[in-house]
N, C-alpha and C. Protein backbone atom coordinates (compact mmCIF):
# COMPACT_ATOMS: atom_id res chain seq x y z
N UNK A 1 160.01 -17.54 115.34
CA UNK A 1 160.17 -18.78 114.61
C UNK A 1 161.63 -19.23 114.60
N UNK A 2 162.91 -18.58 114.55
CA UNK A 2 163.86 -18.75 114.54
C UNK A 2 164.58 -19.02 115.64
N UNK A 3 163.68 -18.66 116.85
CA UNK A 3 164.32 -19.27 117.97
C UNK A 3 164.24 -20.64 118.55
N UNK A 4 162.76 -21.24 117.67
CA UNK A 4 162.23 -22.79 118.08
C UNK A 4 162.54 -23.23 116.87
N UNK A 5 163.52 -22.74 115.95
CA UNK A 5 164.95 -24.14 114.92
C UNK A 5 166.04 -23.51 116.14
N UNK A 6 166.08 -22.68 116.41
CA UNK A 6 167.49 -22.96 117.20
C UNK A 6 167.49 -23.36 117.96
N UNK A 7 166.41 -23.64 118.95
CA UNK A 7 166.26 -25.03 120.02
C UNK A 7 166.51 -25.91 119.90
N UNK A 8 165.55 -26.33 118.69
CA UNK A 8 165.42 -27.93 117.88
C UNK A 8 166.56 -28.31 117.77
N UNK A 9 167.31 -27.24 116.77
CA UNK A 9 168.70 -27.54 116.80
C UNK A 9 169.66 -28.24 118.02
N UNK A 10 169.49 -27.38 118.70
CA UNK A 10 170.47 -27.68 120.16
C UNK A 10 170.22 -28.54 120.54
N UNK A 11 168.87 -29.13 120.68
CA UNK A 11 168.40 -30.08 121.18
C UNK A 11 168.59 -31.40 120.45
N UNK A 12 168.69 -31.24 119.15
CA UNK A 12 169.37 -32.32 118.30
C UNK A 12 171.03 -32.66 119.15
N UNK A 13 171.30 -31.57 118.47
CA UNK A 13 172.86 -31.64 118.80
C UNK A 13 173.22 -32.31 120.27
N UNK A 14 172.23 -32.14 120.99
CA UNK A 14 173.11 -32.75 122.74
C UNK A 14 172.76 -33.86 122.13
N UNK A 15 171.48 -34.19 122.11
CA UNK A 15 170.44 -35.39 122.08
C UNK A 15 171.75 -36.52 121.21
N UNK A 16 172.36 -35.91 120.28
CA UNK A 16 173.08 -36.70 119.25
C UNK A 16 174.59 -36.76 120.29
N UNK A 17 175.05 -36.16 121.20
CA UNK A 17 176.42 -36.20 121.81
C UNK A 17 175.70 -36.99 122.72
N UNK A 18 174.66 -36.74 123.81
CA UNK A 18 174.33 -37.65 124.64
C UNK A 18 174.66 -39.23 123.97
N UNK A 19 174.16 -39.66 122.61
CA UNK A 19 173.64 -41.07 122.62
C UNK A 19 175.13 -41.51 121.88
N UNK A 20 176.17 -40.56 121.20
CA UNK A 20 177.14 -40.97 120.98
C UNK A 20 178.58 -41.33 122.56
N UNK A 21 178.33 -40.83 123.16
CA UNK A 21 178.78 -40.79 124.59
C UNK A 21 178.33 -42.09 124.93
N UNK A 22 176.89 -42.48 124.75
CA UNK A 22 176.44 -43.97 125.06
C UNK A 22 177.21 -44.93 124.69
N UNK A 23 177.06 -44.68 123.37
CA UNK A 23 177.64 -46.14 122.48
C UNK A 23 178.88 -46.09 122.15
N UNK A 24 179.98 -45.13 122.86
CA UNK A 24 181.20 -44.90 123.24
C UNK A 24 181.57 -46.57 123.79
N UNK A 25 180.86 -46.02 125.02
CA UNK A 25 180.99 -46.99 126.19
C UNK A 25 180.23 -48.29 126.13
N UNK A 26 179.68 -49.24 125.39
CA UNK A 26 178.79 -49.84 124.99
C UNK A 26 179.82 -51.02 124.56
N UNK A 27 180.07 -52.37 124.50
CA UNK A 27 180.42 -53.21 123.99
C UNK A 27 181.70 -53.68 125.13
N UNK A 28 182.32 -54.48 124.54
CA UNK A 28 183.52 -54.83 125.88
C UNK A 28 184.75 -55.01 125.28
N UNK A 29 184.92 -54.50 123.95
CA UNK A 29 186.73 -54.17 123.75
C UNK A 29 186.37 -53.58 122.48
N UNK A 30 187.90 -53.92 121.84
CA UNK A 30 187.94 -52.36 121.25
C UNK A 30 187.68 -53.15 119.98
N UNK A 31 187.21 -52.68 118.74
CA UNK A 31 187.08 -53.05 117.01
C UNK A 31 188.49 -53.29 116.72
N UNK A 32 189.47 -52.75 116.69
CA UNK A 32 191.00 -52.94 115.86
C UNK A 32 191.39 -54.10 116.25
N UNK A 33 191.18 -55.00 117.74
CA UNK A 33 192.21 -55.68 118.02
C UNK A 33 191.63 -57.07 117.21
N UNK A 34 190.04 -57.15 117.03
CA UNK A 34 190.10 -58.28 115.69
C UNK A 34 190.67 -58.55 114.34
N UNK A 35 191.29 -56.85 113.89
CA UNK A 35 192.57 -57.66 112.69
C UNK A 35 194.26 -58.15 113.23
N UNK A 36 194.15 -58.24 114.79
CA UNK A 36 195.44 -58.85 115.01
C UNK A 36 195.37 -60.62 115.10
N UNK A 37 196.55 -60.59 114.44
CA UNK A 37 196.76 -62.44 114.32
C UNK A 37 196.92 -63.13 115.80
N UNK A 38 196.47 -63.70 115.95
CA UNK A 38 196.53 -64.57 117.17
C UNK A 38 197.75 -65.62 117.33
N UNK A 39 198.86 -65.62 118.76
CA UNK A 39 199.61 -66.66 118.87
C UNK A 39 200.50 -66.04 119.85
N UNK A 40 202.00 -66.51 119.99
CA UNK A 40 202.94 -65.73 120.38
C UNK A 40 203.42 -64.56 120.12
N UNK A 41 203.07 -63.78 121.31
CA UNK A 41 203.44 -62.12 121.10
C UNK A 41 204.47 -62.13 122.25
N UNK A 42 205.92 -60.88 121.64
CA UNK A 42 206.53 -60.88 122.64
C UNK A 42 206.64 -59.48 122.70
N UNK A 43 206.31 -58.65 123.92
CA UNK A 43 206.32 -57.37 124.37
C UNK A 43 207.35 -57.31 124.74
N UNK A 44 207.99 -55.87 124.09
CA UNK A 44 209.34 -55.04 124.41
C UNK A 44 208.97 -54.18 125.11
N UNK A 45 209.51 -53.52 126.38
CA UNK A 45 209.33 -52.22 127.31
C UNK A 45 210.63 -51.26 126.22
N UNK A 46 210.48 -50.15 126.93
CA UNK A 46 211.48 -49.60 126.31
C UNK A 46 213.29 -49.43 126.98
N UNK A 47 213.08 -50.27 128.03
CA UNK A 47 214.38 -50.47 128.91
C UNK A 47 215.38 -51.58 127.64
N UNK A 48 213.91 -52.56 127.05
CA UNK A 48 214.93 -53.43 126.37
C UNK A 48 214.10 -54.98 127.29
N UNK A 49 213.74 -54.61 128.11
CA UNK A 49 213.32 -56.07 128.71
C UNK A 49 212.06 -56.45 127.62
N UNK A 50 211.81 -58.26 128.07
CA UNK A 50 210.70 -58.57 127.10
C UNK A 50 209.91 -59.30 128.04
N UNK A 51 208.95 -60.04 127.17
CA UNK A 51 207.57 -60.53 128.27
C UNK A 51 206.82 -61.19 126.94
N UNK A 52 206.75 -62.49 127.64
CA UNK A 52 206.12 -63.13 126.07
C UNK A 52 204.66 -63.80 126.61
N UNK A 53 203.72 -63.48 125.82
CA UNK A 53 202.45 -64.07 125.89
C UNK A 53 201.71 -64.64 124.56
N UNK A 54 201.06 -65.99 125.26
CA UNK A 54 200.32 -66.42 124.04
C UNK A 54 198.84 -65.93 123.94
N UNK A 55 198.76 -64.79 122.66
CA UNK A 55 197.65 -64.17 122.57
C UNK A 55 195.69 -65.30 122.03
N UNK A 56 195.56 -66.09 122.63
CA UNK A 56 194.19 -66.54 121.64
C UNK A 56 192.95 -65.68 121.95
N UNK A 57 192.83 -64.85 122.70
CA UNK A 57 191.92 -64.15 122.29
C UNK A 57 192.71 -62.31 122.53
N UNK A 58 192.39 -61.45 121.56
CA UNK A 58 193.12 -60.20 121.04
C UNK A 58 192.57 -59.53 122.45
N UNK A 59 191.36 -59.58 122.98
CA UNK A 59 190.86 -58.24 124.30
C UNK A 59 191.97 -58.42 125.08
N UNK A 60 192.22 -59.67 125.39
CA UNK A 60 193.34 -60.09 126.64
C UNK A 60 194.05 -59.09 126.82
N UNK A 61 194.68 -58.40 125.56
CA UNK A 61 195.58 -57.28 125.97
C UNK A 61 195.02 -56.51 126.87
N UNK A 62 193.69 -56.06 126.78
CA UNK A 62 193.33 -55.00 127.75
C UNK A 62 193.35 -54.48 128.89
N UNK A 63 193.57 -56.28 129.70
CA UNK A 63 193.06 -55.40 130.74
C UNK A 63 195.12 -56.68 131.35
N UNK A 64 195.99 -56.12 130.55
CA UNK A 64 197.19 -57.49 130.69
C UNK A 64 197.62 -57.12 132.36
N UNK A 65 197.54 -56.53 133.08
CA UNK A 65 197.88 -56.26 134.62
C UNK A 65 197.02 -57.05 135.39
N UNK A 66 195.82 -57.07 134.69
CA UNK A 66 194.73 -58.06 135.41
C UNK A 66 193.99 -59.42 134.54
N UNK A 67 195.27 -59.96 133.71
CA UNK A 67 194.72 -60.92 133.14
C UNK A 67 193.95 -62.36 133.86
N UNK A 68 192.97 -62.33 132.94
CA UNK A 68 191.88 -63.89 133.53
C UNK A 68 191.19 -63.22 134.91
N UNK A 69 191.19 -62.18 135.46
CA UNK A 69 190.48 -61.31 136.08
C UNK A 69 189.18 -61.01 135.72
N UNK A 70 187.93 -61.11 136.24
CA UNK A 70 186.56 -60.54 136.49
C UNK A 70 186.65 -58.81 136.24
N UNK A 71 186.12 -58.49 135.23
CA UNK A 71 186.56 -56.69 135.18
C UNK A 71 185.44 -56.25 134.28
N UNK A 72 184.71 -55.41 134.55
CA UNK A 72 184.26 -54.21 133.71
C UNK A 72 184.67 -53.84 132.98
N UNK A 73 184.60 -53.28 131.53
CA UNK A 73 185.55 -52.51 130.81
C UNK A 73 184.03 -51.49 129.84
N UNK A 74 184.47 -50.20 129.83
CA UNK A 74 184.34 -49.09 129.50
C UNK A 74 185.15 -48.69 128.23
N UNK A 75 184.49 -48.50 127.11
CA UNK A 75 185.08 -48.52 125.77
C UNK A 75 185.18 -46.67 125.79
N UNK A 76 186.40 -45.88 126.13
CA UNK A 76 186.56 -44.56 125.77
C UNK A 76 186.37 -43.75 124.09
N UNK A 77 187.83 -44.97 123.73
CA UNK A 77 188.13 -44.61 122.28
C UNK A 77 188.22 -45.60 121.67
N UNK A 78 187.22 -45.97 120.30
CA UNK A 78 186.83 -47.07 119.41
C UNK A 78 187.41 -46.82 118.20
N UNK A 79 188.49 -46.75 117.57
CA UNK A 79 188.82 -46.53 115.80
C UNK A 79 189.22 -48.05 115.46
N UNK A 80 189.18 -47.84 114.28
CA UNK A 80 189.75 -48.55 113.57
C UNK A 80 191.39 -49.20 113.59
N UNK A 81 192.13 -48.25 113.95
CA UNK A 81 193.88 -48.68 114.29
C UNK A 81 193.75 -48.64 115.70
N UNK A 82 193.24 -48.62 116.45
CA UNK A 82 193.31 -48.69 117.92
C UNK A 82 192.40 -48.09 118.93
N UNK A 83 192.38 -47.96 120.13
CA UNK A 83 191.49 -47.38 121.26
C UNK A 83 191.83 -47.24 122.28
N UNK A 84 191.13 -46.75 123.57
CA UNK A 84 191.30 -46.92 124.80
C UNK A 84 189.93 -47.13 125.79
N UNK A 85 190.38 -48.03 126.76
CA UNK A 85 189.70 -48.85 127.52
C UNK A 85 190.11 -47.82 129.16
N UNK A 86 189.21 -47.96 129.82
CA UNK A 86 189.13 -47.80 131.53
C UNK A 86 188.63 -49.56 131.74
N UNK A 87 188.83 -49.77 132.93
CA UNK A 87 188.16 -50.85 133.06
C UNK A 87 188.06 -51.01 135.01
N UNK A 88 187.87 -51.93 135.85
CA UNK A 88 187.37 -52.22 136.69
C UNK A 88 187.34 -53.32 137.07
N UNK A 89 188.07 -53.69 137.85
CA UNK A 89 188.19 -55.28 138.25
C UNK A 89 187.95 -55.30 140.25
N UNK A 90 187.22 -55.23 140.52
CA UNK A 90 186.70 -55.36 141.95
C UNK A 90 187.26 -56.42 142.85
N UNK A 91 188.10 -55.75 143.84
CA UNK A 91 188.43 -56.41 144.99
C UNK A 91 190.14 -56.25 144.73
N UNK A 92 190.70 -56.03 142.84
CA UNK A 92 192.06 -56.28 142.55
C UNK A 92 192.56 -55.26 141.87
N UNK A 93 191.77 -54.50 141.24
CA UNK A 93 192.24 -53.01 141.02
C UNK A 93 191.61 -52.74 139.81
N UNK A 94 191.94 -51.32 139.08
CA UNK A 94 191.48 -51.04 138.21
C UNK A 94 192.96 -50.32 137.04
N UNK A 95 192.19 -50.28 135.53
CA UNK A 95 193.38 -49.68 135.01
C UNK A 95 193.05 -48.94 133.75
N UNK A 96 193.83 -48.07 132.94
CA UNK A 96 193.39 -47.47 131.63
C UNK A 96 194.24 -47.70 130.67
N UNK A 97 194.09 -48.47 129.30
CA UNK A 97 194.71 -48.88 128.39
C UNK A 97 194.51 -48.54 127.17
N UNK A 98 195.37 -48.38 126.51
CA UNK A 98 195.23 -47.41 124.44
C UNK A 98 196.08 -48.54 124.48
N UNK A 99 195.93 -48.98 123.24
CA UNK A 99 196.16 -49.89 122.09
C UNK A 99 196.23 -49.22 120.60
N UNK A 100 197.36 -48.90 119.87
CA UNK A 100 197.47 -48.74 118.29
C UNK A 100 197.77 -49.91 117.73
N UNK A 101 196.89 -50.73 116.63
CA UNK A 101 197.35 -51.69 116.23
C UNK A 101 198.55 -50.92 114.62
N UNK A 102 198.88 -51.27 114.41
CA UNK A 102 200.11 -51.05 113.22
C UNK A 102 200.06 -51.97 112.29
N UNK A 103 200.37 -53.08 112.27
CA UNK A 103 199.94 -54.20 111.31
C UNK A 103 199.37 -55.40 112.04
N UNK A 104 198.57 -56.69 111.50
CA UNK A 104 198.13 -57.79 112.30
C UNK A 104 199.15 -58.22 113.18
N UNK A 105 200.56 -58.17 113.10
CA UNK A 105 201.59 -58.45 113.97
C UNK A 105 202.11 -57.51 114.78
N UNK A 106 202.17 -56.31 114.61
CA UNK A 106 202.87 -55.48 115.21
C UNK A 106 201.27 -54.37 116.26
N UNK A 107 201.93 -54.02 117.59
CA UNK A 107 200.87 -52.90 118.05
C UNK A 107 201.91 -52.38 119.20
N UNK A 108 201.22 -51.19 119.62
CA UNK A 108 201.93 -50.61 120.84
C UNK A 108 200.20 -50.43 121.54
N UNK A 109 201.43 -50.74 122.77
CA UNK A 109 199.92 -51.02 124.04
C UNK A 109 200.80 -49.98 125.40
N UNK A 110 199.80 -49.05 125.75
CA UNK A 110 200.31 -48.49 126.46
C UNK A 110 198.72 -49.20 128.14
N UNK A 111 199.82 -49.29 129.50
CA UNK A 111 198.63 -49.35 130.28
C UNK A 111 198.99 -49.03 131.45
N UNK A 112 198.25 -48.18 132.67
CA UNK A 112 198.50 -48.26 133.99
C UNK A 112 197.18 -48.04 134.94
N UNK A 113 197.24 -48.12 135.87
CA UNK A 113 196.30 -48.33 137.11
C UNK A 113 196.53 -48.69 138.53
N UNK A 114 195.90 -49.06 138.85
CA UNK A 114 196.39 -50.17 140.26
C UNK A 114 196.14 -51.76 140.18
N UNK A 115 196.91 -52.41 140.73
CA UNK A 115 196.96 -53.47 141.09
C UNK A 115 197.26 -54.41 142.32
N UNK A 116 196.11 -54.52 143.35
CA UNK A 116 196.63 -55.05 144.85
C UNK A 116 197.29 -53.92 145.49
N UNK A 117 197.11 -52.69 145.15
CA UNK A 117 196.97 -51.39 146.13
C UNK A 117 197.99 -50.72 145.42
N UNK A 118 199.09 -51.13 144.31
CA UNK A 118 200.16 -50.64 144.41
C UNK A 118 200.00 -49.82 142.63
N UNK A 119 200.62 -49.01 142.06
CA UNK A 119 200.52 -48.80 140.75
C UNK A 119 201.47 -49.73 140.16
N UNK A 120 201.13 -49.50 138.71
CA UNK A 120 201.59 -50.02 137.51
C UNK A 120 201.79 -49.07 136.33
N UNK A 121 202.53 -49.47 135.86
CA UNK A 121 202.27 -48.41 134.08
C UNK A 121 203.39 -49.05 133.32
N UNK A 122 202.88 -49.74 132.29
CA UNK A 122 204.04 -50.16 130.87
C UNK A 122 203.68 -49.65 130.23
N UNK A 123 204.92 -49.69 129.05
CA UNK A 123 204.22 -49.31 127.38
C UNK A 123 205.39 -50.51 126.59
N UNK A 124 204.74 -51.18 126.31
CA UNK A 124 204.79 -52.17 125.14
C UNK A 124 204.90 -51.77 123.48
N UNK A 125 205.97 -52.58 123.32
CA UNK A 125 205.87 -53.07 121.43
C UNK A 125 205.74 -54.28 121.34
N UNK A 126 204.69 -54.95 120.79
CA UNK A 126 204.41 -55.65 120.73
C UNK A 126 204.08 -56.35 119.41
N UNK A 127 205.10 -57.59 119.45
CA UNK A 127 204.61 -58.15 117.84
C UNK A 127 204.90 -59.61 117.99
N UNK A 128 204.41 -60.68 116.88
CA UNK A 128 203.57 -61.66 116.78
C UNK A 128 205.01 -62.31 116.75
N UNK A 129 205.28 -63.65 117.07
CA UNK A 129 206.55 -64.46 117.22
C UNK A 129 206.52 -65.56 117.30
N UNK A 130 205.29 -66.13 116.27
CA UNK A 130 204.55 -67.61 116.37
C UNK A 130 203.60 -68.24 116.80
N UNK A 131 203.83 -69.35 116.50
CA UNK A 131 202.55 -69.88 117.50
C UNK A 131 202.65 -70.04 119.02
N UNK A 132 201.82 -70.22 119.36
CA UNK A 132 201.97 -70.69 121.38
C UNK A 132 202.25 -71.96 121.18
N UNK A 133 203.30 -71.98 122.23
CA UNK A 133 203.84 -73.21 122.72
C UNK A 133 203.18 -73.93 124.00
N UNK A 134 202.75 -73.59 124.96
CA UNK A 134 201.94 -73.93 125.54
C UNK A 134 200.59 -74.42 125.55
C-alpha cells in the first residue's frame, strides 16, 4: 500500500513540474514590465554611453536588439520585479533578456544574442526622462 502513495505521489509531483514548466513559457512578456510608466527612457551602458527610447508599449524592451521585429518569445522567468525572456526572431536572429524592474521609472535590462550573424550583449540602467518627443 505504501508503495502506490509513493507513486501517486511522484506522479503528482512531475505531473505538477511538467504543467508548471508549461505555463512558464505560456504568454508573450513578462508581468513586472506593466508597473513601468510609459515615455522617454534613457539607457546608461556602464562605459557611461546613453541611448534614448520612447517606451509606449513596456515588452518593447524585450526583445530591444530586434525592435518592431516578428519574434517568438518564450517566458523563462515570470516575478513580480522582473524576468527573463529567450526569444526568436527568424531570418534576423535570436536573443535572451532579464529585466529587474526597481521602481515604475527606474529598471536594469540585461540582453544578448545574435543579430544579422554577428553577437550582441548590453546591460542597461534604465530610467524614465519624460514624455516622447517624437
Amino acid at each position: 500500500m505504501n508503495i502506490f502513495r509513493t507513486l501517486f505521489a511522484s506522479g503528482a509531483l512531475i505531473a505538477a513540474m511538467v504543467t508548471g514548466y508549461a505555463a512558464a513559457g505560456q504568454g508573450n512578456g513578462l508581468t513586472a514590465l506593466a508597473g513601468i510608466e510609459r515615455g522617454e527612457w534613457t539607457l546608461r551602458a556602464p562605459d557611461g554611453s546613453t541611448r534614448a527610447i520612447c517606451v509606449t508599449d513596456p515588452q518593447m524592451l524585450l526583445t530591444l536588439e530586434h525592435r518592431g521585429a516578428s519574434c517568438t518569445r518564450f517566458v523563462v522567468e515570470n516575478g513580480a520585479n522582473g524576468g527573463r525572456i529567450t526569444y526568436d526572431c527568424p531570418g534576423i536572429g535570436k536573443g535572451d533578456t532579464r529585466i529587474t524592474v526597481e521602481t515604475p521609472r527606474l529598471i536594469r535590462l540585461e540582453t544578448q544574442g545574435i543579430s544579422r550573424g554577428l553577437p550582441f550583449t548590453y546591460e542597461y540602467e534604465g530610467r524614465r526622462t519624460g514624455s516622447c518627443t517624437r
